[in-house]
PDB file of N, CA and C in Angstrom:
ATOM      1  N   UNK A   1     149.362 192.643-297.932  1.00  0.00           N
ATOM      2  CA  UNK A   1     148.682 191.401-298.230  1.00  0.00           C
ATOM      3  C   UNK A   1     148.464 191.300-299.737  1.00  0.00           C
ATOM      4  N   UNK A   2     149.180 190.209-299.916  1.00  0.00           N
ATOM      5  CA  UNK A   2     148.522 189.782-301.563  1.00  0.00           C
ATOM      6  C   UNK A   2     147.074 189.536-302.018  1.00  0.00           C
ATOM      7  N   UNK A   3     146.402 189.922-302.813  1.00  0.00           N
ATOM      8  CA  UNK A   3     145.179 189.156-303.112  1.00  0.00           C
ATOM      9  C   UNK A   3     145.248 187.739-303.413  1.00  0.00           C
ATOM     10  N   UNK A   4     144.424 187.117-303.322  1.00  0.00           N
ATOM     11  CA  UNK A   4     144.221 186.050-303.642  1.00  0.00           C
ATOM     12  C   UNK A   4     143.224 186.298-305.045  1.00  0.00           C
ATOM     13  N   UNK A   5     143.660 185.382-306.232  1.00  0.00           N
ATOM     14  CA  UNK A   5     143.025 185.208-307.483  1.00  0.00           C
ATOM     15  C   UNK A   5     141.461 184.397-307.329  1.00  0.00           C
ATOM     16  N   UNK A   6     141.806 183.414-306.639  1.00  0.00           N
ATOM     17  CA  UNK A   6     140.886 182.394-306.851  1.00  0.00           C
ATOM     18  C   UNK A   6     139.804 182.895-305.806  1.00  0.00           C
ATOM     19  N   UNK A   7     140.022 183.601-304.780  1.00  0.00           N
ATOM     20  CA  UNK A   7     139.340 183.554-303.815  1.00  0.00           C
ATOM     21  C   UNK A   7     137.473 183.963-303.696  1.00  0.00           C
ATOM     22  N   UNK A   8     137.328 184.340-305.193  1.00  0.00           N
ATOM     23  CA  UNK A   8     136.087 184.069-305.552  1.00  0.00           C
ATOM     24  C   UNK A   8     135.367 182.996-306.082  1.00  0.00           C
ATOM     25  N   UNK A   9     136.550 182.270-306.989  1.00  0.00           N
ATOM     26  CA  UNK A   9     135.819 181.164-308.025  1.00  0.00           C
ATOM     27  C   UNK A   9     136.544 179.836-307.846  1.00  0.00           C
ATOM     28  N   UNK A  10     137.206 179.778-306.328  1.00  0.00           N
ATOM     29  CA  UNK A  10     137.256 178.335-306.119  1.00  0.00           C
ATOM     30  C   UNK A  10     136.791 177.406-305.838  1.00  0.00           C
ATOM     31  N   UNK A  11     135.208 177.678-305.217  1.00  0.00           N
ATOM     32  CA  UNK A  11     134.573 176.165-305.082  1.00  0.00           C
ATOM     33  C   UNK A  11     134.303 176.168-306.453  1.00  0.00           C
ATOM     34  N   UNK A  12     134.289 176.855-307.511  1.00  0.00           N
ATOM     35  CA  UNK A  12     133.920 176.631-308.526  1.00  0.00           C
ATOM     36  C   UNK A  12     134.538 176.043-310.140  1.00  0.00           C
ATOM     37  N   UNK A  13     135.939 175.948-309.537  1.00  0.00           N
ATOM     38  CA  UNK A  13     136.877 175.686-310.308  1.00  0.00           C
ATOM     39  C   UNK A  13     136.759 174.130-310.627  1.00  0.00           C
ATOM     40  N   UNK A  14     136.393 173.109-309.696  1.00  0.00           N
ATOM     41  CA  UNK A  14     136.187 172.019-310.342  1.00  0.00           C
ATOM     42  C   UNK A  14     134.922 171.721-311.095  1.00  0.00           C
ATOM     43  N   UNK A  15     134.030 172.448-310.659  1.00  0.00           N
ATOM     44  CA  UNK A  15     132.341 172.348-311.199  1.00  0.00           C
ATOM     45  C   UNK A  15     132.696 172.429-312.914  1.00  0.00           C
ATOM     46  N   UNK A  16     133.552 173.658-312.949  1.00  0.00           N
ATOM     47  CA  UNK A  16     132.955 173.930-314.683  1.00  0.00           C
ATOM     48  C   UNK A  16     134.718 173.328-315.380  1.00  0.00           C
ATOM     49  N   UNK A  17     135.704 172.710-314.729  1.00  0.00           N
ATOM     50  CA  UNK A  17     136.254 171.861-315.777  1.00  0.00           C
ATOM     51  C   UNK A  17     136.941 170.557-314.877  1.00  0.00           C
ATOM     52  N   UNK A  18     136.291 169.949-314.297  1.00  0.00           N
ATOM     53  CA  UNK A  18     136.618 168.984-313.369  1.00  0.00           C
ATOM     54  C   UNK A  18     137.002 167.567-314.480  1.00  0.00           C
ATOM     55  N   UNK A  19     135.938 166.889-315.264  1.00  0.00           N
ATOM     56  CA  UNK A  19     136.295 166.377-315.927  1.00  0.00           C
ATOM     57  C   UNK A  19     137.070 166.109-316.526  1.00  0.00           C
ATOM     58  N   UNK A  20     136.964 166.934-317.642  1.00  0.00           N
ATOM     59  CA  UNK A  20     137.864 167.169-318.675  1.00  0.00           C
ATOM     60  C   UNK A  20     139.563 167.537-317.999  1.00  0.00           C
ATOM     61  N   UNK A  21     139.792 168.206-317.030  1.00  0.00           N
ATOM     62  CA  UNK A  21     140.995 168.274-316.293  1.00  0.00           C
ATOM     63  C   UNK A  21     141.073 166.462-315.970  1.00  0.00           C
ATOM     64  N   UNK A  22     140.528 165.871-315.274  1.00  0.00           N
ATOM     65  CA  UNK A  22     141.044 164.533-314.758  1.00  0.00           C
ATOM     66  C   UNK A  22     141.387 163.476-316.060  1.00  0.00           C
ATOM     67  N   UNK A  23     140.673 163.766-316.654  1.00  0.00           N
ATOM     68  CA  UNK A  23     141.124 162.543-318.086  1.00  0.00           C
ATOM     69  C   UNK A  23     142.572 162.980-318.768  1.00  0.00           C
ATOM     70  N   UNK A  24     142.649 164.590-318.931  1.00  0.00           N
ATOM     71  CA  UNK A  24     143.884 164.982-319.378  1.00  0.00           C
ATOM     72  C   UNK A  24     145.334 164.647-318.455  1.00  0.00           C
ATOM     73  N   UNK A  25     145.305 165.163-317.113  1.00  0.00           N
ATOM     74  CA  UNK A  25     145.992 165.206-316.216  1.00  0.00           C
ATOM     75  C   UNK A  25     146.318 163.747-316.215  1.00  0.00           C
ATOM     76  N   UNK A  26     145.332 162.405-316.264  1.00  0.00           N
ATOM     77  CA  UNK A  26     146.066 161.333-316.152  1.00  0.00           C
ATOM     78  C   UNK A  26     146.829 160.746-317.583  1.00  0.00           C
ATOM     79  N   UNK A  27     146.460 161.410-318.503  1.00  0.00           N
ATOM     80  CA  UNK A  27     147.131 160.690-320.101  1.00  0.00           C
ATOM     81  C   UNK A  27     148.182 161.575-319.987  1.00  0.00           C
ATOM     82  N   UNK A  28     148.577 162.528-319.539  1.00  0.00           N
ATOM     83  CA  UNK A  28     149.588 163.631-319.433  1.00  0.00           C
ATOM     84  C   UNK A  28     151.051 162.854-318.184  1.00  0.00           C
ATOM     85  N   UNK A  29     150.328 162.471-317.105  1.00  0.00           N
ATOM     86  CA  UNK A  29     151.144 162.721-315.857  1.00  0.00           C
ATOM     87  C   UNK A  29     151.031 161.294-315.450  1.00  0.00           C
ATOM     88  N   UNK A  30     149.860 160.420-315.664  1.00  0.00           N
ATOM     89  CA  UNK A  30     149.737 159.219-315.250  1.00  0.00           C
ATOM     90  C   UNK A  30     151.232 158.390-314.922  1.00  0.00           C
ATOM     91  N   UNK A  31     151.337 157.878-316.614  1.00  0.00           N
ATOM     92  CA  UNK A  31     152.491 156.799-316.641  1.00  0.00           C
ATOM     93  C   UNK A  31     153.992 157.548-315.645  1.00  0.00           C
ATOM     94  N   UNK A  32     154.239 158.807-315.985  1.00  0.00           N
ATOM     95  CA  UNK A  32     155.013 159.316-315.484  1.00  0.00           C
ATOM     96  C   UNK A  32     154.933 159.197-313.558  1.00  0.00           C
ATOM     97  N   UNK A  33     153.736 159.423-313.105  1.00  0.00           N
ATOM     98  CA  UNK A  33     153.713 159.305-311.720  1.00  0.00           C
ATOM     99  C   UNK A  33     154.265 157.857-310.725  1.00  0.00           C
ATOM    100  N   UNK A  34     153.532 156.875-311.747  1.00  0.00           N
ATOM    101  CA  UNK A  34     153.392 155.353-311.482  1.00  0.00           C
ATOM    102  C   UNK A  34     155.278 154.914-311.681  1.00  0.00           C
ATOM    103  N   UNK A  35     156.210 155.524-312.403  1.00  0.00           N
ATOM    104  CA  UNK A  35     157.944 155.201-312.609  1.00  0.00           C
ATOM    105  C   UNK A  35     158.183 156.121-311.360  1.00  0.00           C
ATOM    106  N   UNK A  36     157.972 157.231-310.758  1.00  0.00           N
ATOM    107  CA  UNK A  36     157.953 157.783-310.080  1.00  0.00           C
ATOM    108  C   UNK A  36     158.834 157.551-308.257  1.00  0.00           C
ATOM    109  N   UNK A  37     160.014 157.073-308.257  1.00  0.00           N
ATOM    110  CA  UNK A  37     161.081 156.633-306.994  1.00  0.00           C
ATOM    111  C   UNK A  37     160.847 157.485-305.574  1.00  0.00           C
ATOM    112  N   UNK A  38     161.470 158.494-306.151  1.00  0.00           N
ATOM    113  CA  UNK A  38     161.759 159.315-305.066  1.00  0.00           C
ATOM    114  C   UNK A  38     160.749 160.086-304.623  1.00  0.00           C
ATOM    115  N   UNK A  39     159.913 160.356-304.916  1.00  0.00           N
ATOM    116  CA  UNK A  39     158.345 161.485-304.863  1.00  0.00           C
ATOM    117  C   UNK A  39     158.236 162.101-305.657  1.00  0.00           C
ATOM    118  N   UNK A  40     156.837 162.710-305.739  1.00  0.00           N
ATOM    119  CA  UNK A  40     156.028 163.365-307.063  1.00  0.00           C
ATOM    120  C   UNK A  40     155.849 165.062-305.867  1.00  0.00           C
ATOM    121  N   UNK A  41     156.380 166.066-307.125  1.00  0.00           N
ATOM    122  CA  UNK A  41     156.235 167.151-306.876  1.00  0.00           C
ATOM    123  C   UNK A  41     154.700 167.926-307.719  1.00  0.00           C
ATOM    124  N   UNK A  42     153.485 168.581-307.145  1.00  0.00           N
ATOM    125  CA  UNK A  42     152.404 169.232-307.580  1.00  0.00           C
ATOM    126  C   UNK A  42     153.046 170.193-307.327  1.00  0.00           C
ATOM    127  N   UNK A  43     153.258 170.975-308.002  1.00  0.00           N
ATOM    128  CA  UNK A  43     152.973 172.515-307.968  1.00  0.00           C
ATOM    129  C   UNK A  43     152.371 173.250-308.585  1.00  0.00           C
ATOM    130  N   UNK A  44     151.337 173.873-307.504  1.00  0.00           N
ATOM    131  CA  UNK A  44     150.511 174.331-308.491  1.00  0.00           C
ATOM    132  C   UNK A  44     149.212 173.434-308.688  1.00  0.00           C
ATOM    133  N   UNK A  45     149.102 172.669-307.235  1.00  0.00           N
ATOM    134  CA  UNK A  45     147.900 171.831-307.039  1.00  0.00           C
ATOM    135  C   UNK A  45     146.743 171.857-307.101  1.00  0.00           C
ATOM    136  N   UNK A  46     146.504 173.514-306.580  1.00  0.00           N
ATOM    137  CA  UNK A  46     145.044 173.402-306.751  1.00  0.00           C
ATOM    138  C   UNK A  46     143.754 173.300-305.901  1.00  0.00           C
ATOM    139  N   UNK A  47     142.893 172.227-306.465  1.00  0.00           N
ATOM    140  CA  UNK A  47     142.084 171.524-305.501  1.00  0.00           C
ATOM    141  C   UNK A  47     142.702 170.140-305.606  1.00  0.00           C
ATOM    142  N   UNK A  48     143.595 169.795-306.402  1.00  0.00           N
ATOM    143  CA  UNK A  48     144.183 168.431-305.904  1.00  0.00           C
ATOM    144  C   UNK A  48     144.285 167.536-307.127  1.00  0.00           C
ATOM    145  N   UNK A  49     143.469 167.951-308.331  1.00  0.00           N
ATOM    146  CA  UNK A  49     143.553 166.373-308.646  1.00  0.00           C
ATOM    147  C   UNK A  49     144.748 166.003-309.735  1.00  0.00           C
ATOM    148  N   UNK A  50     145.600 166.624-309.687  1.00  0.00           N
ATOM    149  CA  UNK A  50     147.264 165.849-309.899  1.00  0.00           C
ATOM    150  C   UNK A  50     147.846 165.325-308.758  1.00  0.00           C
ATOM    151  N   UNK A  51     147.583 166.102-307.526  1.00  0.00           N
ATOM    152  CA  UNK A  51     147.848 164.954-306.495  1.00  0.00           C
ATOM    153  C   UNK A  51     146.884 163.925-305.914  1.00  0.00           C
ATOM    154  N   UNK A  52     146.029 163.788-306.202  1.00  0.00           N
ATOM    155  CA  UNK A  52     145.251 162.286-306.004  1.00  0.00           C
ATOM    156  C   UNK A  52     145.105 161.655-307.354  1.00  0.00           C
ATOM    157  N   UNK A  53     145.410 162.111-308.272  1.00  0.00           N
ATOM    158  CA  UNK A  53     146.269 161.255-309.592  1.00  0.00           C
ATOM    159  C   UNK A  53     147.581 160.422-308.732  1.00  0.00           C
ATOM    160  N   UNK A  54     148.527 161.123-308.901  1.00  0.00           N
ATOM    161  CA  UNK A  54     149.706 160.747-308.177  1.00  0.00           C
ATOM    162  C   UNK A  54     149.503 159.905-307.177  1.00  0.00           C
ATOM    163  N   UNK A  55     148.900 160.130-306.382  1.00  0.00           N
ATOM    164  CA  UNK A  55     149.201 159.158-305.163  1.00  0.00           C
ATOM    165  C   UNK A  55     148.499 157.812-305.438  1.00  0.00           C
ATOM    166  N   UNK A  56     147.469 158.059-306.518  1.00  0.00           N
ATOM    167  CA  UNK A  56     146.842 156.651-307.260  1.00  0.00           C
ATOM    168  C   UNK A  56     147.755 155.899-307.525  1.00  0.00           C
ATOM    169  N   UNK A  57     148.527 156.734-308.662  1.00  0.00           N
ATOM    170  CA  UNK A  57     149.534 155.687-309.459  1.00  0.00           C
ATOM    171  C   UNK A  57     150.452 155.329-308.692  1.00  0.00           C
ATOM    172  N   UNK A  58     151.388 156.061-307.649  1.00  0.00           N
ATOM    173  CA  UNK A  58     152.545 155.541-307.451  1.00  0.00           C
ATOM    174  C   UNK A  58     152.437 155.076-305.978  1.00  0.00           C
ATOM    175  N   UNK A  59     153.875 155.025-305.544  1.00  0.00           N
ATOM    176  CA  UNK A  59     154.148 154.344-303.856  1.00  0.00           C
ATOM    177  C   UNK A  59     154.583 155.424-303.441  1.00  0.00           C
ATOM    178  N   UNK A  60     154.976 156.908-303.743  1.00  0.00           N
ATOM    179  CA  UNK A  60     156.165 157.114-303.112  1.00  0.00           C
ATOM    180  C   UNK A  60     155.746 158.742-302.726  1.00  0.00           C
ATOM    181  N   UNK A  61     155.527 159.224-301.754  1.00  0.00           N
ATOM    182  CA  UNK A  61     155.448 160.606-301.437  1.00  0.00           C
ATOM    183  C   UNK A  61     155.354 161.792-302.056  1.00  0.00           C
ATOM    184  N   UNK A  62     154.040 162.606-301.601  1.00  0.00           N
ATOM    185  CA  UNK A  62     153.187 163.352-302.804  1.00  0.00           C
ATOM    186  C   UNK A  62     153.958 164.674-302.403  1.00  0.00           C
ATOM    187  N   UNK A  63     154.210 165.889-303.049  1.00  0.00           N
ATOM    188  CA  UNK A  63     153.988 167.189-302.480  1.00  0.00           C
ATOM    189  C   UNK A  63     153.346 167.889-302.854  1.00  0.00           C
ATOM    190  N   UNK A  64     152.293 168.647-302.442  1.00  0.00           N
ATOM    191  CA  UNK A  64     151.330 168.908-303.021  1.00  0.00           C
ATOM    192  C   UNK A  64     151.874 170.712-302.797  1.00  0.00           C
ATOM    193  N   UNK A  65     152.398 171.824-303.697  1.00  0.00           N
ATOM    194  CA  UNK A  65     152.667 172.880-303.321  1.00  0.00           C
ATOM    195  C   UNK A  65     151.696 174.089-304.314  1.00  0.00           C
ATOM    196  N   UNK A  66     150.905 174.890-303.133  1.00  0.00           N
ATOM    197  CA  UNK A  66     149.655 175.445-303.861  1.00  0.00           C
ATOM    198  C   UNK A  66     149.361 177.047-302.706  1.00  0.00           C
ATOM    199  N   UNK A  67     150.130 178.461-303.330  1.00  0.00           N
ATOM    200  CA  UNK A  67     150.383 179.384-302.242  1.00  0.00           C
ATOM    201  C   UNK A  67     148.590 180.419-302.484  1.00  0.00           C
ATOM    202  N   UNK A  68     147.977 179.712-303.552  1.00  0.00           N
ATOM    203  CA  UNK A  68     146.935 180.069-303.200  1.00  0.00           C
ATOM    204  C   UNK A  68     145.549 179.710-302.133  1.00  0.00           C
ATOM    205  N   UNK A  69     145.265 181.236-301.332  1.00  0.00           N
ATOM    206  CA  UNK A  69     144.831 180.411-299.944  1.00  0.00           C
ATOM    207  C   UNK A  69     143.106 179.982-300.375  1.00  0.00           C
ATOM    208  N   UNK A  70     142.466 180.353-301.397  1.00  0.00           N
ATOM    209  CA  UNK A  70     141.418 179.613-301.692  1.00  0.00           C
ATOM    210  C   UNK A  70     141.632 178.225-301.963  1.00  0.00           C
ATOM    211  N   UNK A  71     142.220 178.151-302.614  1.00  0.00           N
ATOM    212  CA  UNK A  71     142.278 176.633-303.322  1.00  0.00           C
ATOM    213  C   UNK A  71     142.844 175.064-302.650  1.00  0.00           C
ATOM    214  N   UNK A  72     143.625 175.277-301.705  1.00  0.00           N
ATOM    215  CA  UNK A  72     144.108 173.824-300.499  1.00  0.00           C
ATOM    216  C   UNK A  72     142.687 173.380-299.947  1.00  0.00           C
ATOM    217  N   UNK A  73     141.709 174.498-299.949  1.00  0.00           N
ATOM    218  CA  UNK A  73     140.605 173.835-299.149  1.00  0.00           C
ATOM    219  C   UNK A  73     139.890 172.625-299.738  1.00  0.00           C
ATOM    220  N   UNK A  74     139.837 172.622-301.136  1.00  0.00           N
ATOM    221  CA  UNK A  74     138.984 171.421-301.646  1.00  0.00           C
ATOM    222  C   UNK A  74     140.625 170.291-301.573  1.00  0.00           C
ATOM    223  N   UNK A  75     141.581 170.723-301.896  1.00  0.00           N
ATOM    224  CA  UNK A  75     142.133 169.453-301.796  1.00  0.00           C
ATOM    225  C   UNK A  75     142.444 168.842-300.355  1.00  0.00           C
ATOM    226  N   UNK A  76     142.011 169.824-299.471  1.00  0.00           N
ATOM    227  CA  UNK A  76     142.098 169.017-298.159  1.00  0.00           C
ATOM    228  C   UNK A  76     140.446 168.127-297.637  1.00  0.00           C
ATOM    229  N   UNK A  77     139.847 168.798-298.318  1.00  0.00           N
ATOM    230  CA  UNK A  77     138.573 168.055-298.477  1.00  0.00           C
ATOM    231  C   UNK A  77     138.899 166.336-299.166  1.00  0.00           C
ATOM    232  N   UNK A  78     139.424 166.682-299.933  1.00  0.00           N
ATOM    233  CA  UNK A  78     139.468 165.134-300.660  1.00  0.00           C
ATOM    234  C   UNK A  78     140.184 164.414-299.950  1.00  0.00           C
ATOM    235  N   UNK A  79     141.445 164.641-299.276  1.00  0.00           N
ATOM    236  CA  UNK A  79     142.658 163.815-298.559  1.00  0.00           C
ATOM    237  C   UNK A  79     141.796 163.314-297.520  1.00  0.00           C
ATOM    238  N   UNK A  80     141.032 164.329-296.917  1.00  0.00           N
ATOM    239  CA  UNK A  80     140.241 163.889-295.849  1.00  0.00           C
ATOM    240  C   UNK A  80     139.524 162.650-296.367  1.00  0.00           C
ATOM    241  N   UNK A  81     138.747 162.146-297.271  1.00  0.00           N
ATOM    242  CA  UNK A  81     138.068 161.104-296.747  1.00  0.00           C
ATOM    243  C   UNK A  81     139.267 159.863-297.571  1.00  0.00           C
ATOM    244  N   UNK A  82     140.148 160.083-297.646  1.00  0.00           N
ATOM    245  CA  UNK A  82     140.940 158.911-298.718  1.00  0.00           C
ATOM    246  C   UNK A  82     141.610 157.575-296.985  1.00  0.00           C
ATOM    247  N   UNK A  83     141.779 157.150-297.278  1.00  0.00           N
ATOM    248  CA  UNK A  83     142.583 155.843-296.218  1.00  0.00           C
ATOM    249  C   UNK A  83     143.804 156.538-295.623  1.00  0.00           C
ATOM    250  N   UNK A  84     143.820 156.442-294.552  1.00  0.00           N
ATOM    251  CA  UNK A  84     145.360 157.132-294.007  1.00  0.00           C
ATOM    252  C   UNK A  84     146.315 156.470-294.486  1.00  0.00           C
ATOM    253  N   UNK A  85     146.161 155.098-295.196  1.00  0.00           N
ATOM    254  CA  UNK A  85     147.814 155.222-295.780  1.00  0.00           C
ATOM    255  C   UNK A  85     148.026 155.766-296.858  1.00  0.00           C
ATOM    256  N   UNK A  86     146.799 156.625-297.451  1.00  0.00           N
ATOM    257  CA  UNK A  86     147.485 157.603-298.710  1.00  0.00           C
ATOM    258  C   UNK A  86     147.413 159.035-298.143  1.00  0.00           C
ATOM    259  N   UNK A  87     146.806 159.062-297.598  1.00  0.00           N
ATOM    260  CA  UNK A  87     146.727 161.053-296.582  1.00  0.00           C
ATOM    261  C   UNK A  87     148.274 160.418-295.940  1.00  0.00           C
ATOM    262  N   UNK A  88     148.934 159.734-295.550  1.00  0.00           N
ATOM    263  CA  UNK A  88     150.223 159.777-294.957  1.00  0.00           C
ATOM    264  C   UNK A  88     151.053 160.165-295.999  1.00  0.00           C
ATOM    265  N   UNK A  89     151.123 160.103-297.071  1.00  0.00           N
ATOM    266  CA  UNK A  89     151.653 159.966-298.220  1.00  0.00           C
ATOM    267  C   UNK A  89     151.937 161.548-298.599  1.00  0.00           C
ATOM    268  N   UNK A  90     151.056 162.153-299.038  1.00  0.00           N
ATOM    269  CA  UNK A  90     150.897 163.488-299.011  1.00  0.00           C
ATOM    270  C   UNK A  90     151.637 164.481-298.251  1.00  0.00           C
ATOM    271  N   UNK A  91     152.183 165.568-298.108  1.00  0.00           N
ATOM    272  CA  UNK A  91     152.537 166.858-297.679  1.00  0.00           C
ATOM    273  C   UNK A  91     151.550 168.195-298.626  1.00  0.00           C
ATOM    274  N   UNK A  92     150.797 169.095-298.060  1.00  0.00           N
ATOM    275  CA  UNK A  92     150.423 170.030-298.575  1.00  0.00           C
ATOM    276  C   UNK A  92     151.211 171.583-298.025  1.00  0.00           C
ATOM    277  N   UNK A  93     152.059 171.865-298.986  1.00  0.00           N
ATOM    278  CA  UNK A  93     152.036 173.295-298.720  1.00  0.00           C
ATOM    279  C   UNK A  93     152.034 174.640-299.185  1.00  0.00           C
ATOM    280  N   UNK A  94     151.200 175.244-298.658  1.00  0.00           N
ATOM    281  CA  UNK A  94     150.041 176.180-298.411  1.00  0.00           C
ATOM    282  C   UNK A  94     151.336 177.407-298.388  1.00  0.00           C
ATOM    283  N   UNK A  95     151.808 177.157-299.632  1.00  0.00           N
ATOM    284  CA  UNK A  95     153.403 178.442-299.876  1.00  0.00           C
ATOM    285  C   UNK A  95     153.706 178.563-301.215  1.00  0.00           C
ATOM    286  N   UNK A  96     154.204 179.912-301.990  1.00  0.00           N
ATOM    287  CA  UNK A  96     154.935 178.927-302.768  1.00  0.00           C
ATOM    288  C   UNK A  96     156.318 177.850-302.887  1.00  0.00           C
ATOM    289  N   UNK A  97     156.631 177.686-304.550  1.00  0.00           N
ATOM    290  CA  UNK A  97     157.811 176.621-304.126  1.00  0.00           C
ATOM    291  C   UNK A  97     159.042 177.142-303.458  1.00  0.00           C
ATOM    292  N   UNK A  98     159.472 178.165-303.634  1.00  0.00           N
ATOM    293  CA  UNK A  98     160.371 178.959-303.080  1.00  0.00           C
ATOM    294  C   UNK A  98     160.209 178.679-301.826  1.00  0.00           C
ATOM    295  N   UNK A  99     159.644 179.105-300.777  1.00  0.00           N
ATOM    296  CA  UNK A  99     158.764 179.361-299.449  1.00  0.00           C
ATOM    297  C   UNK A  99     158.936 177.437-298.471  1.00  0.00           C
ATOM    298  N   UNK A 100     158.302 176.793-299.724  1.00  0.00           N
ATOM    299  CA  UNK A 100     158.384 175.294-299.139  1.00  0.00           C
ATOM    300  C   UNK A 100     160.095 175.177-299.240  1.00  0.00           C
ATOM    301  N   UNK A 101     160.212 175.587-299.588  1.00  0.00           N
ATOM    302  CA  UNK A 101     162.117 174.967-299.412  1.00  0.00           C
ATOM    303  C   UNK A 101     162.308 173.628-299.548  1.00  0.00           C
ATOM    304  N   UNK A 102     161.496 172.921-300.470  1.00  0.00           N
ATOM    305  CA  UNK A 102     161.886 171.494-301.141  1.00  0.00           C
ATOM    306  C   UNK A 102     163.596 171.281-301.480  1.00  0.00           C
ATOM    307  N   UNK A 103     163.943 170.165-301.087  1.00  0.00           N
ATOM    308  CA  UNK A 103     165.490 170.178-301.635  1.00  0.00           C
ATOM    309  C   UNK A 103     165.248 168.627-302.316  1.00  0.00           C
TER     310      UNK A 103
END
């Protein structure tokens, strides 16, 4: 069994740079998400908020790929209360990218 990194300081990871991550992440990734055709690849998601960036800006199918097992929990927290036509949107997997076998 691998350790897990986060598995101490993930509810805590958005507390002490939540902000400052969301203002960057959208001047960074924004415009890019919103031209965005074919789907937006996260890797390396997190608790989520490049993919609920993403699924803000664009139309087109999120992947959210994050093989640490602390950390999917807050971003499944968030998908949870969003409208099912953006939780439809989404794929989370709980692998790495290798593992998800994205083509």
């Amino acid at each position: 069994m691998q350790p897990d990194d986060y598995a101490v300081s993930a509810e805590f990871y958005d507390v002490l740079q939540a902000r400052q991550d969301e203002i960057r992440v959208h001047h960074l990734y924004g415009r890019d998400a919103g031209r965005a055709r074919l789907g937006v690849l996260d890797i390396g998601a997190g608790t989520g908020r490049v993919t609920m960036m993403s699924l803000m800006e664009s139309r087109v199918g999120v992947h959210a790929v994050e093989p640490a097992r602390a950390m999917p929990a807050p971003l499944m927290t968030r998908l949870a209360s969003l409208p099912t036509e953006l939780r439809e949107r989404v794929t989370v997997h709980p692998q790495t990218l290798e593992e998800a076998a994205l083509h």
